[in-house]
N, C-alpha and C. Protein backbone atom coordinates (compact mmCIF):
# COMPACT_ATOMS: atom_id res chain seq x y z
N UNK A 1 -4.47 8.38 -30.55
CA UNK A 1 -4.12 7.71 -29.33
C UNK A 1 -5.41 7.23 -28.65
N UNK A 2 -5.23 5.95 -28.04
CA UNK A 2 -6.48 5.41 -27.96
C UNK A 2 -6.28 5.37 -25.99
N UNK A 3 -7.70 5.95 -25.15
CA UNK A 3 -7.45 6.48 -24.06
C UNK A 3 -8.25 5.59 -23.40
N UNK A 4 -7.64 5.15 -22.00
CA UNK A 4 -8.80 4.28 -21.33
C UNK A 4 -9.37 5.07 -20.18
N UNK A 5 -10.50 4.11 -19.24
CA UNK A 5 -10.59 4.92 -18.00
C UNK A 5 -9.91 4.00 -16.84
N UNK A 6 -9.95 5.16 -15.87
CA UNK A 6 -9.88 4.33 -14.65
C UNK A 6 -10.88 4.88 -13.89
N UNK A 7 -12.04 3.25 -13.82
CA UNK A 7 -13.01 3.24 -12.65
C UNK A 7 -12.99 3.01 -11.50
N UNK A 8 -11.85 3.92 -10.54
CA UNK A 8 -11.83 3.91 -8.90
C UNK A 8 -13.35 3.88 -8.36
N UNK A 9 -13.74 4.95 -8.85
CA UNK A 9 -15.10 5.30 -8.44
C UNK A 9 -16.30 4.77 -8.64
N UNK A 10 -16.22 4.09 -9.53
CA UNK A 10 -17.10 3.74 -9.97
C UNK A 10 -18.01 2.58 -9.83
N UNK A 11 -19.23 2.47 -9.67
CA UNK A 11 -20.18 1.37 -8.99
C UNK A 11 -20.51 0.43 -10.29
N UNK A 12 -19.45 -0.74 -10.60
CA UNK A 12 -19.91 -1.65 -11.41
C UNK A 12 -21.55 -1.97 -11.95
N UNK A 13 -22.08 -2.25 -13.08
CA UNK A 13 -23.25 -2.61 -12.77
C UNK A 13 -23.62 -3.97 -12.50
N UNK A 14 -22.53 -5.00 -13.03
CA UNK A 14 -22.68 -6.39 -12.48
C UNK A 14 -22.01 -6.71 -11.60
N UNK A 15 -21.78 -6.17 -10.68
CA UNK A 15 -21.11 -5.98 -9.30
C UNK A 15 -21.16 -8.05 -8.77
N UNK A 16 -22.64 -8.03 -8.89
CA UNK A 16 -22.93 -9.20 -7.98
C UNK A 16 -22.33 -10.46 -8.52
N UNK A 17 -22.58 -10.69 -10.10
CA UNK A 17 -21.78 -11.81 -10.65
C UNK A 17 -20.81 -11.66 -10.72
N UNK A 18 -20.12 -10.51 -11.52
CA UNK A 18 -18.48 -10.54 -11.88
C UNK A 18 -17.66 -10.98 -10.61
N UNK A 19 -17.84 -10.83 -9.34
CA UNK A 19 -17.20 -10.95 -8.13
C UNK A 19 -17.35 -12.28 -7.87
N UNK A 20 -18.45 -13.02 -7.94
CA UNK A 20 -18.43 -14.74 -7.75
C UNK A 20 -18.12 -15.58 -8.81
N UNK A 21 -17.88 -15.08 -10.18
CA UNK A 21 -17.56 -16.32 -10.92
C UNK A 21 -16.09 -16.74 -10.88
N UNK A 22 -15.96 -18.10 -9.94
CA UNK A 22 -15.03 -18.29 -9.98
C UNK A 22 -13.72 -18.40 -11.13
N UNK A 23 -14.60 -19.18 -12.45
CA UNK A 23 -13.32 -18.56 -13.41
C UNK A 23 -12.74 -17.39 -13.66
N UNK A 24 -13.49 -16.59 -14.07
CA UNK A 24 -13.19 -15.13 -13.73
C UNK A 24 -12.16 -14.60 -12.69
N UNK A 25 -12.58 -15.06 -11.62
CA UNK A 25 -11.56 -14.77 -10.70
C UNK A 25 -10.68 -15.25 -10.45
N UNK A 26 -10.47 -16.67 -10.92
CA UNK A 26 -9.13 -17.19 -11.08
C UNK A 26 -8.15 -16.72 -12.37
N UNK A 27 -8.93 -16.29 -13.23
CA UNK A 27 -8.48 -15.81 -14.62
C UNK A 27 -7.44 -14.31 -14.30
N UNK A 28 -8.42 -13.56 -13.28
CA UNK A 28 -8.06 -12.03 -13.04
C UNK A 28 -6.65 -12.13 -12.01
N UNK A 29 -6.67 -12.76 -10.86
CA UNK A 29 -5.88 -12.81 -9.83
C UNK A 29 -4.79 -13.92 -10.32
N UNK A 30 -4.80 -14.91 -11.39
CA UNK A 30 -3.44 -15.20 -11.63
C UNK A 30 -2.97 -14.63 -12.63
N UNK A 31 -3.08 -13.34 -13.00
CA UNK A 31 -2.29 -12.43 -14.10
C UNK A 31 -2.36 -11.18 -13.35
N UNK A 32 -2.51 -11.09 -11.81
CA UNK A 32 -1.10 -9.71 -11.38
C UNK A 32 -0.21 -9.65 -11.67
N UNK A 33 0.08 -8.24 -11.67
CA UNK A 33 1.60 -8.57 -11.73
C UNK A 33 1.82 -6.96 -11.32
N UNK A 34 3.35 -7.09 -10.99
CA UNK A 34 3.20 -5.16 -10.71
C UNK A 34 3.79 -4.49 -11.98
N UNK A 35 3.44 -2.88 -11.62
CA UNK A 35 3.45 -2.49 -13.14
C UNK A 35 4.40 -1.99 -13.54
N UNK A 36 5.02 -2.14 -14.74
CA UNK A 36 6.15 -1.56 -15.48
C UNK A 36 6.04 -0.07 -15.86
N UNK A 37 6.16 0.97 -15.34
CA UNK A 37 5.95 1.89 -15.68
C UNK A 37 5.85 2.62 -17.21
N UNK A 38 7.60 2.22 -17.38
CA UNK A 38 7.86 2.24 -19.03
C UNK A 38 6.96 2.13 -19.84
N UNK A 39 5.78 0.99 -19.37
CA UNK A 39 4.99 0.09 -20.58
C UNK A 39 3.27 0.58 -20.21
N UNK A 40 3.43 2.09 -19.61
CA UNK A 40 1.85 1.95 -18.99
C UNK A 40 1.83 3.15 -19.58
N UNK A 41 1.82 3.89 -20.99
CA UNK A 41 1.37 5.05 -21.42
C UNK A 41 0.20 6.03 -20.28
N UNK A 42 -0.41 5.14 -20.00
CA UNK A 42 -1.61 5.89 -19.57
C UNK A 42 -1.38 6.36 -18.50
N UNK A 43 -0.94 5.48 -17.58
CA UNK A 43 -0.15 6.05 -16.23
C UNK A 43 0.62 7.03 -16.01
N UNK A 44 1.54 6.76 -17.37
CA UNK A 44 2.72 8.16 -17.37
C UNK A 44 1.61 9.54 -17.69
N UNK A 45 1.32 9.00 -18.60
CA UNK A 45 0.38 10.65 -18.81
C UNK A 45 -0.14 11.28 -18.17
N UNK A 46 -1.33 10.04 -17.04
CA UNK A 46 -1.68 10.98 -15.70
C UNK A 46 -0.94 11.27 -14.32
N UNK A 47 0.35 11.07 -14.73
CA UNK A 47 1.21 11.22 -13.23
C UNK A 47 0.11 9.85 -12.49
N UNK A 48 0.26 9.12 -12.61
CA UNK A 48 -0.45 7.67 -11.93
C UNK A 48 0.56 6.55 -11.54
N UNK A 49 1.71 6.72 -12.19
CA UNK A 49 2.13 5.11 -11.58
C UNK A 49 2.56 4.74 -10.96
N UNK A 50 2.43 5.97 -9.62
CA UNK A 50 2.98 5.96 -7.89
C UNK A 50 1.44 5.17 -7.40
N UNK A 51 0.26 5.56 -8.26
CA UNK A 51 -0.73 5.29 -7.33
C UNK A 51 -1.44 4.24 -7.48
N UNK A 52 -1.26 3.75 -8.89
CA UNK A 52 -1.39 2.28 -9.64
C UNK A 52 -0.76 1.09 -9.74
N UNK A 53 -0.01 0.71 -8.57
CA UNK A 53 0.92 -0.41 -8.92
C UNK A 53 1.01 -1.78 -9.43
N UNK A 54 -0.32 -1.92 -9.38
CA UNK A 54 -0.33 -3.57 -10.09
C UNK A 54 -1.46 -3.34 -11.36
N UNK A 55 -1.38 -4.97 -12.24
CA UNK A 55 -2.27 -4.82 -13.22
C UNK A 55 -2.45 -6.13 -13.06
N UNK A 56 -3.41 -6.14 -13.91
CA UNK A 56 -4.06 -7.56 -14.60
C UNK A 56 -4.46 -7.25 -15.94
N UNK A 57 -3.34 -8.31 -16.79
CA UNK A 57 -3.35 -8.62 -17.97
C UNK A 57 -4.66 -9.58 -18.47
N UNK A 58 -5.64 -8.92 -19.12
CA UNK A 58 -6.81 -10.17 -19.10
C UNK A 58 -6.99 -9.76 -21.06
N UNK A 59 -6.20 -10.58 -21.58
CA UNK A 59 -6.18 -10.38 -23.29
C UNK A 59 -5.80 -9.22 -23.44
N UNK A 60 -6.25 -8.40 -24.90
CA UNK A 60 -5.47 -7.17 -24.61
C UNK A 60 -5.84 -6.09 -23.84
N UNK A 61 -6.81 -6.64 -22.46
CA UNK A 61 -7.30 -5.69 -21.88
C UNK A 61 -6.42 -5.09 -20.37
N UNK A 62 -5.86 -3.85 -20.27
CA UNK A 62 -5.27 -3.80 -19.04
C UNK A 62 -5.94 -3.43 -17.55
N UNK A 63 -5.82 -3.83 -16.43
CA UNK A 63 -6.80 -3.41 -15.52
C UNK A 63 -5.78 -3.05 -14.29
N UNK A 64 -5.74 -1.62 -14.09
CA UNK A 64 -5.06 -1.26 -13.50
C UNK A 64 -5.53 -1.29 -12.20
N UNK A 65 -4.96 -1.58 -10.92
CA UNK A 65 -5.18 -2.07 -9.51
C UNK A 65 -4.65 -1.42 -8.33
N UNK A 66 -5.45 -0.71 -7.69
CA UNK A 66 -5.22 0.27 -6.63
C UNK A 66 -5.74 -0.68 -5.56
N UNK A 67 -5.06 -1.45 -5.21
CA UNK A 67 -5.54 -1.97 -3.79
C UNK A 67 -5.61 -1.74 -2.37
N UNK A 68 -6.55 -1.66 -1.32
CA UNK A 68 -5.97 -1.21 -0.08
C UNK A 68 -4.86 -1.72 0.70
N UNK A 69 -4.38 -2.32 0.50
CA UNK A 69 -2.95 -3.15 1.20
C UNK A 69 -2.42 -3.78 0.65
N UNK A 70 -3.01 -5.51 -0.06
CA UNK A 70 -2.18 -5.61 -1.21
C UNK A 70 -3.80 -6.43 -1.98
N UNK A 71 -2.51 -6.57 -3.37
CA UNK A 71 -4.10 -7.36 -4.55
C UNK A 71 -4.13 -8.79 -4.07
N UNK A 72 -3.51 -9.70 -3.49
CA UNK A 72 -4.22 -10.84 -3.21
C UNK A 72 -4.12 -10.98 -1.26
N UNK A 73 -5.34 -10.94 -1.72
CA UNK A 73 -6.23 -11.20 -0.15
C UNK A 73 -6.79 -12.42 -0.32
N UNK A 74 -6.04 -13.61 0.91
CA UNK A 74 -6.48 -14.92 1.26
C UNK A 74 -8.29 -14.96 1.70
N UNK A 75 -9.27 -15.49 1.46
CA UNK A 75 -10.35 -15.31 1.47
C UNK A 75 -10.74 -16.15 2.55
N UNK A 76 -9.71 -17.98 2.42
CA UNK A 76 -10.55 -18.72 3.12
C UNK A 76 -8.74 -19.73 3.13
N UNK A 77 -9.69 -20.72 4.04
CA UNK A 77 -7.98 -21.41 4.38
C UNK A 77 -8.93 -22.80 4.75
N UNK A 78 -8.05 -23.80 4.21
CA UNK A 78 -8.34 -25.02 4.23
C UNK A 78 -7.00 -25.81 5.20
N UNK A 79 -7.31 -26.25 6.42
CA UNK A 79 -6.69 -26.89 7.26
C UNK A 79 -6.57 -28.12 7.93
N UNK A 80 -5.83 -28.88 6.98
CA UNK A 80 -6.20 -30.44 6.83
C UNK A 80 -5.34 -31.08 7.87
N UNK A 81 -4.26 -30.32 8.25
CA UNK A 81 -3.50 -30.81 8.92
C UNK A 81 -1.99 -32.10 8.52
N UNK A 82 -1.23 -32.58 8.81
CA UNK A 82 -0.38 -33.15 8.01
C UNK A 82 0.64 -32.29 6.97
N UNK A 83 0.87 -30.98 7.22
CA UNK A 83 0.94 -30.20 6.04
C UNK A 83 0.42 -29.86 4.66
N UNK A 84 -0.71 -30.53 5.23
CA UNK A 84 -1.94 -30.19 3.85
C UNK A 84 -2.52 -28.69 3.69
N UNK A 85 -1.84 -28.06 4.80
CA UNK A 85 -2.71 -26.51 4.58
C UNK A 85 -2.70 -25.64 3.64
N UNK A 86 -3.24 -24.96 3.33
CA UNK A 86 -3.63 -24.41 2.25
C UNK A 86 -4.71 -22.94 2.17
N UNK A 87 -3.84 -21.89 1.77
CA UNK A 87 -4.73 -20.67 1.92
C UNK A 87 -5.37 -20.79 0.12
N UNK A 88 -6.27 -19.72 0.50
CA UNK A 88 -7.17 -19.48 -0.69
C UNK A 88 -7.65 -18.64 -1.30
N UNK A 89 -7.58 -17.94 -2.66
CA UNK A 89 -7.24 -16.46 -3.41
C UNK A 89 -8.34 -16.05 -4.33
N UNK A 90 -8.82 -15.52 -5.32
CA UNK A 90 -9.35 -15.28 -6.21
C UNK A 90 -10.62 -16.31 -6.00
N UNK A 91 -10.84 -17.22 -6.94
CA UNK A 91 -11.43 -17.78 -7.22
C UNK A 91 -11.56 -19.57 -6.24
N UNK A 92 -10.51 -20.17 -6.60
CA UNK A 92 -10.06 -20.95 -6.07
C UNK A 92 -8.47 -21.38 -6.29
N UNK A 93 -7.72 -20.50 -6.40
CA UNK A 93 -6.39 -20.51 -6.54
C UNK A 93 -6.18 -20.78 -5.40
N UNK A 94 -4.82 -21.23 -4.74
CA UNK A 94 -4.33 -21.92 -3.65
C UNK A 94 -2.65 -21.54 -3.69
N UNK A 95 -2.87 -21.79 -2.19
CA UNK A 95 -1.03 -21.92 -2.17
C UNK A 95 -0.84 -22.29 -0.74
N UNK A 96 0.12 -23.18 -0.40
CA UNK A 96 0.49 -23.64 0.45
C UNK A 96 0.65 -22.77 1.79
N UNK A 97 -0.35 -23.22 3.01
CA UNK A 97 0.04 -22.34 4.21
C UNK A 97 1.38 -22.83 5.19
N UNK A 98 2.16 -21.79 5.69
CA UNK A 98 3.41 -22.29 6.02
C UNK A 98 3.26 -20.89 7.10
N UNK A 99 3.64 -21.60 8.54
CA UNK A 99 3.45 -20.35 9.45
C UNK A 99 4.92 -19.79 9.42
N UNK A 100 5.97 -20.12 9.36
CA UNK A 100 7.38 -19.70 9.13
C UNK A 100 6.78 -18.55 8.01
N UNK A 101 6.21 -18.26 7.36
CA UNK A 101 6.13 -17.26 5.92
C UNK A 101 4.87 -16.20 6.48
N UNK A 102 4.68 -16.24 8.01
CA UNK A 102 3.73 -15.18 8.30
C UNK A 102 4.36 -13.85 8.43
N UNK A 103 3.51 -12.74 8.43
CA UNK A 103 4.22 -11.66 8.69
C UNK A 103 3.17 -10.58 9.01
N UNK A 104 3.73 -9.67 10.02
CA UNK A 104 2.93 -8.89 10.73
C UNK A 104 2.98 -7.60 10.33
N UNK A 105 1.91 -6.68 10.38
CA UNK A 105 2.77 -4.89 9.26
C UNK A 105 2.49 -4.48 10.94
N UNK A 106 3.65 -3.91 11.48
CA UNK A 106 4.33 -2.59 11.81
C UNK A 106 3.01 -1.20 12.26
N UNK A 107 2.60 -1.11 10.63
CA UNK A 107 1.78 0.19 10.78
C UNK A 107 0.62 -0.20 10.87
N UNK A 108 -0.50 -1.44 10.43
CA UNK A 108 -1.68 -1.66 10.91
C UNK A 108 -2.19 -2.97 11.58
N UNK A 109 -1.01 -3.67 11.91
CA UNK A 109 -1.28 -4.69 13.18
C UNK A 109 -2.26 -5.78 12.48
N UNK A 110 -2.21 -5.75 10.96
CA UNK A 110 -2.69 -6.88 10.13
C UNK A 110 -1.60 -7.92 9.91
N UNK A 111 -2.17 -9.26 9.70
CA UNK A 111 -1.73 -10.79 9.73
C UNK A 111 -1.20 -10.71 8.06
N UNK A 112 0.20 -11.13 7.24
CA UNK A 112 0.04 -11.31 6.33
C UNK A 112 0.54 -12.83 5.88
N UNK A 113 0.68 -13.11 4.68
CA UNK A 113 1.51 -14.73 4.49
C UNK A 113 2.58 -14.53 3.08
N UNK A 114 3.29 -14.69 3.05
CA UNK A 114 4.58 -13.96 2.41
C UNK A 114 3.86 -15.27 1.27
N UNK A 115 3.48 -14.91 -0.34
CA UNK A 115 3.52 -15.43 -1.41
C UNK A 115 4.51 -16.48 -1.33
N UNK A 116 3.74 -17.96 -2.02
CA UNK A 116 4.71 -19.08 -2.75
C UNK A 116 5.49 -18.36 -3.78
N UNK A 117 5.22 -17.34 -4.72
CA UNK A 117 5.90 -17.29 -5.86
C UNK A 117 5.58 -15.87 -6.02
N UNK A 118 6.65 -14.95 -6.15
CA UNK A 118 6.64 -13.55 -5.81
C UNK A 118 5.49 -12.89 -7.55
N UNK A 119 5.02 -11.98 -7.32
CA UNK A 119 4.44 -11.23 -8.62
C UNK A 119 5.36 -11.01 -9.81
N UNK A 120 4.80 -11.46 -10.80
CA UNK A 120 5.44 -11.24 -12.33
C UNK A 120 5.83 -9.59 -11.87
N UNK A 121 7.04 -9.45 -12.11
CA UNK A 121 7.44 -7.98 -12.33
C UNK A 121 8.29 -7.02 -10.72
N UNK A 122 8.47 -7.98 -10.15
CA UNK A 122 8.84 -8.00 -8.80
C UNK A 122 10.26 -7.88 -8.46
N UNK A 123 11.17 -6.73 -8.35
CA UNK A 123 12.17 -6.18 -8.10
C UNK A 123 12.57 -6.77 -6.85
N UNK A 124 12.04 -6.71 -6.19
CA UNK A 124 12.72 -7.13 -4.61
C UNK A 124 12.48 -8.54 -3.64
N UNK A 125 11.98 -9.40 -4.21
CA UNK A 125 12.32 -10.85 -4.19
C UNK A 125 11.23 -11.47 -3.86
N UNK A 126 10.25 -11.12 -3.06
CA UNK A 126 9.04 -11.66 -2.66
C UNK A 126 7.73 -10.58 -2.33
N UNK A 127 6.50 -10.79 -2.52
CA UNK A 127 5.25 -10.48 -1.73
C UNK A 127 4.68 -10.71 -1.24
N UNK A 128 3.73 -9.91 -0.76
CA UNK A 128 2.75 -10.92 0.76
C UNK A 128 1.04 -11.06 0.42
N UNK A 129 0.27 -11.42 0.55
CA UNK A 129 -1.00 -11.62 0.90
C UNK A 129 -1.44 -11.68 2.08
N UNK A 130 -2.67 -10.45 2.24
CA UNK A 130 -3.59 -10.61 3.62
C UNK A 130 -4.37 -11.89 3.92
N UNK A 131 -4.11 -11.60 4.89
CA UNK A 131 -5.06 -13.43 5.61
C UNK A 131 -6.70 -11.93 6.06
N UNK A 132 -7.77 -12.41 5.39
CA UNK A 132 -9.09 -11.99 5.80
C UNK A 132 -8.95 -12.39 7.21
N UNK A 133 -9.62 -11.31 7.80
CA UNK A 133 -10.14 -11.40 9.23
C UNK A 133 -10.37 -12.92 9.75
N UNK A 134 -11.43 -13.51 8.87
CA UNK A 134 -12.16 -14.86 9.19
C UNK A 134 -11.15 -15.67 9.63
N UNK A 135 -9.83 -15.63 8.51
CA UNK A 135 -8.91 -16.41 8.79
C UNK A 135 -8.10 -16.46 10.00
N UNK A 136 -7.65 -15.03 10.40
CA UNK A 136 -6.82 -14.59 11.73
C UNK A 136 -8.00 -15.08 13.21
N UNK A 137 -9.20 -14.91 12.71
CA UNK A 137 -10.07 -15.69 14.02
C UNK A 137 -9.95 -17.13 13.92
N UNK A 138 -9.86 -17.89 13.02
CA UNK A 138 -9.58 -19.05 13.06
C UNK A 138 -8.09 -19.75 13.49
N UNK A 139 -7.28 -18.91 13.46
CA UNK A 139 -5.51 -19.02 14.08
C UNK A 139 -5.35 -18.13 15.22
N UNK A 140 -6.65 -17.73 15.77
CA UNK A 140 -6.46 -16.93 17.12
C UNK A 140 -5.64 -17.64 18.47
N UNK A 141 -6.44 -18.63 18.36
CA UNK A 141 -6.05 -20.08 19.28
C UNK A 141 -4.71 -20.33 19.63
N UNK A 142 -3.57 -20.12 18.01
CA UNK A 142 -2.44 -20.32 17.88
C UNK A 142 -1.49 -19.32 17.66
N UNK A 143 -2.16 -17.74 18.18
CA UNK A 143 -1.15 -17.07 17.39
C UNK A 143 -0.74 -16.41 19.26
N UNK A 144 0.18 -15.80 19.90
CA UNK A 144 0.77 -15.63 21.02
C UNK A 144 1.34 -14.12 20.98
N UNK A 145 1.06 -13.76 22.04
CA UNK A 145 1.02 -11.82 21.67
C UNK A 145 2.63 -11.93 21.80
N UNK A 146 3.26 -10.96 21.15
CA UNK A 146 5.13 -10.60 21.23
C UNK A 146 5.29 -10.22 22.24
N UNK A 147 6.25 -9.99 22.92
CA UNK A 147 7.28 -9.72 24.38
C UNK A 147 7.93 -8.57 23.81
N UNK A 148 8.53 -8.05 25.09
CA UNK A 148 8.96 -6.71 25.40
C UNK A 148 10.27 -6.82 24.86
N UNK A 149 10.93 -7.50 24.12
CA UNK A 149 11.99 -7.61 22.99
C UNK A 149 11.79 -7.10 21.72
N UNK A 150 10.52 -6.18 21.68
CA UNK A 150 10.55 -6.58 19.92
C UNK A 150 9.48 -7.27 18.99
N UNK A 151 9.50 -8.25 19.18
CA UNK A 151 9.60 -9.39 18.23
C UNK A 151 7.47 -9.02 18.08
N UNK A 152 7.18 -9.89 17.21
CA UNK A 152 5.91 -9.25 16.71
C UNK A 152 5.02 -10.42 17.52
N UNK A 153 5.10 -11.52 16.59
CA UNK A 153 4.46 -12.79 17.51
C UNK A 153 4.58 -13.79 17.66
N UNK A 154 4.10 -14.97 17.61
CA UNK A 154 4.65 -16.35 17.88
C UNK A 154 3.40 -16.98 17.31
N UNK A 155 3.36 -18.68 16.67
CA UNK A 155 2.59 -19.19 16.04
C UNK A 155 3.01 -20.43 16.95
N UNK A 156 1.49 -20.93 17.20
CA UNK A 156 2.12 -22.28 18.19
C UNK A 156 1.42 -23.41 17.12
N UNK A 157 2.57 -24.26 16.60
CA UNK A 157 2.41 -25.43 16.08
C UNK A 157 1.48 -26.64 17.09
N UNK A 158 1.40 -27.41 16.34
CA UNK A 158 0.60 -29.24 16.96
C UNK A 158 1.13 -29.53 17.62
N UNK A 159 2.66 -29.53 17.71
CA UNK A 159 3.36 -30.46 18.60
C UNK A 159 3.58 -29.18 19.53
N UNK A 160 3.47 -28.23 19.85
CA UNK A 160 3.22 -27.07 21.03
C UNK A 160 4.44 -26.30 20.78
N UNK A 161 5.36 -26.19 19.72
CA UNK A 161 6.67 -25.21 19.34
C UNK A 161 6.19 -24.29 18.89
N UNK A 162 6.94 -22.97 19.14
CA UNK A 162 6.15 -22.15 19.02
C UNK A 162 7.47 -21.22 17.62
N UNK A 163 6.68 -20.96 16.76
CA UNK A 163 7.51 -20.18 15.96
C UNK A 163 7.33 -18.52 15.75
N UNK A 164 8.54 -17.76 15.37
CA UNK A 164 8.49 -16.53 15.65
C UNK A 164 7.86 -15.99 14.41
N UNK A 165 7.07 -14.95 14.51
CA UNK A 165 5.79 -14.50 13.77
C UNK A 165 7.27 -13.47 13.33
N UNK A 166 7.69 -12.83 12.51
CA UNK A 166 8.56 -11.60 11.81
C UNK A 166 7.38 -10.51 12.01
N UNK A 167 8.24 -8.67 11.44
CA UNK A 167 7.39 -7.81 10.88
C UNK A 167 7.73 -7.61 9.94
N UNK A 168 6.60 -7.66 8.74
CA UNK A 168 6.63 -7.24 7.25
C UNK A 168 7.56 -6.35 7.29
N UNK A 169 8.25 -6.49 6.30
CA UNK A 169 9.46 -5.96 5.58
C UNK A 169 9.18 -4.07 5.29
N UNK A 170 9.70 -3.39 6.45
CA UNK A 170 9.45 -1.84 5.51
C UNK A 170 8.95 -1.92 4.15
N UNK A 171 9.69 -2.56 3.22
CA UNK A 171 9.44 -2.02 1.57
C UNK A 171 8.05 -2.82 1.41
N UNK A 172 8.01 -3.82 1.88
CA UNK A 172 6.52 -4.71 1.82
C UNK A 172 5.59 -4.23 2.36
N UNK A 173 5.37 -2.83 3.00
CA UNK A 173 4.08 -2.51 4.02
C UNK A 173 3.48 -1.51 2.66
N UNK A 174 1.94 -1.60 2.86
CA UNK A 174 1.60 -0.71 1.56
C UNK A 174 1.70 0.39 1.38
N UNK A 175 2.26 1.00 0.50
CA UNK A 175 2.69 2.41 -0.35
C UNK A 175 1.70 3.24 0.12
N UNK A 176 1.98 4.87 -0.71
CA UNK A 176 1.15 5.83 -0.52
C UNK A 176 -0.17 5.43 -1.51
N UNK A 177 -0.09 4.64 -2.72
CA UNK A 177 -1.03 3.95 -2.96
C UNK A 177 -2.09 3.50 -2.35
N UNK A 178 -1.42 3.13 -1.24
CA UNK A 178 -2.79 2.26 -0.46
C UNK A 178 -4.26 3.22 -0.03
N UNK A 179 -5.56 2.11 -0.54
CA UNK A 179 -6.50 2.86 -0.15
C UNK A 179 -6.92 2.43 1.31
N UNK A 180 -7.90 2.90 2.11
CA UNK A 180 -7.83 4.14 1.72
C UNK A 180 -6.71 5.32 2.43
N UNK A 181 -6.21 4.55 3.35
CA UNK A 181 -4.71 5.20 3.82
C UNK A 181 -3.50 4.43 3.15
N UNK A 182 -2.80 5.99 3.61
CA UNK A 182 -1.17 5.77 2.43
C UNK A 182 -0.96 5.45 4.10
N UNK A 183 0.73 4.76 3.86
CA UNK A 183 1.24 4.29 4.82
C UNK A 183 1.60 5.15 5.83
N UNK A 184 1.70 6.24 5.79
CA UNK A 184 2.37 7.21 6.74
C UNK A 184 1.12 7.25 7.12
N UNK A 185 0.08 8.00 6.85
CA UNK A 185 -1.12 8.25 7.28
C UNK A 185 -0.90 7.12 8.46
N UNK A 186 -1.35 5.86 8.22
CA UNK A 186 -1.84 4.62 9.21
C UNK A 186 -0.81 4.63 10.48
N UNK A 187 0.55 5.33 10.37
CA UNK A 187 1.25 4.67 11.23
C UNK A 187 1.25 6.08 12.30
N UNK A 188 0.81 7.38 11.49
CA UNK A 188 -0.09 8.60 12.30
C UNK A 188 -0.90 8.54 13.24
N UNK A 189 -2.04 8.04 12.57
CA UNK A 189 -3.11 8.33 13.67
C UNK A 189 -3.06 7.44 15.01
């Protein structure tokens, strides 16, 4: 039986390139997907596949993915206006920004954007991606704190309408997986 590792811990030694080449990173982040348990020997063996939920298929190599909230985090956002917007992933992967598809978590008061096209392997119909900080300062302008109803927030469009911000979906807020707090933890302290 042929055994792999998992490097949580571990301090890459090409840390500095592997992280900027954009092919690479477009290569890695469009083959998430979440993981099939059935099909992850390695996982089953270490009692892991509560804490491993996604992979990346990169040839026959598997790379199992413990993310802190979720695996695709929007980096940068291109705002052309006209409905040209456009968030931005991995490398230079893209997907259409649409404020109707925002969503707010409940337990850590982070910005998310509900996926064009849910993860290969995806039981429950859709996923989300974090908008980076940079990005939520750049939609500060437009985003409107929630009212004593509830409701999370409001996104004020061009023409000054203001649309209702949702909260991430219970099942969509991150698992006990999440580093470096599991979800209960975050909604604790």
């Amino acid at each position: 039986m042929r055994m792999g590792s998992l490097e949580e811990e571990t301090v890459p030694k090409n840390i500095a390139s592997s992280i900027k080449d954009e092919k690479f990173l477009n290569f890695f982040f469009s083959r998430i997907r979440w993981v099939q348990p059935e099909k992850t020997n390695i996982l089953l063996e270490g009692g892991l596949c509560d804490q491993y939920p996604f992979v990346s298929l990169c040839g026959g190599e598997v790379n199992y993915i413990r993310p802190a909230c979720s695996p695709i985090v929007f980096h940068s956002a291109l705002f052309n206006g006209n409905n040209g917007d456009v968030l931005v992933y991995g490398g230079s992967l893209t997907q259409p920004f649409d404020e109707s598809r925002l969503a707010v978590s409940k337990n850590s008061g982070r910005l998310y954007h509900e996926l064009a096209h849910p993860l290969k392997g995806n039981k429950r119909g859709s996923d989300f991606g974090l908008l980076r900080s940079s990005i939520v300062i750049a939609l500060a302008d437009r985003l409107l704190p929630g009212t004593s109803d509830g409701s999370a927030w409001s996104f004020l469009r061009d023409d000054g309408s203001a649309v209702q911000i949702d909260w991430l979906p219970e099942w969509a807020e991150p698992g006990d997986w999440a580093m470096p707090y599991g979800s209960t933890q975050l909604a604790e302290d």
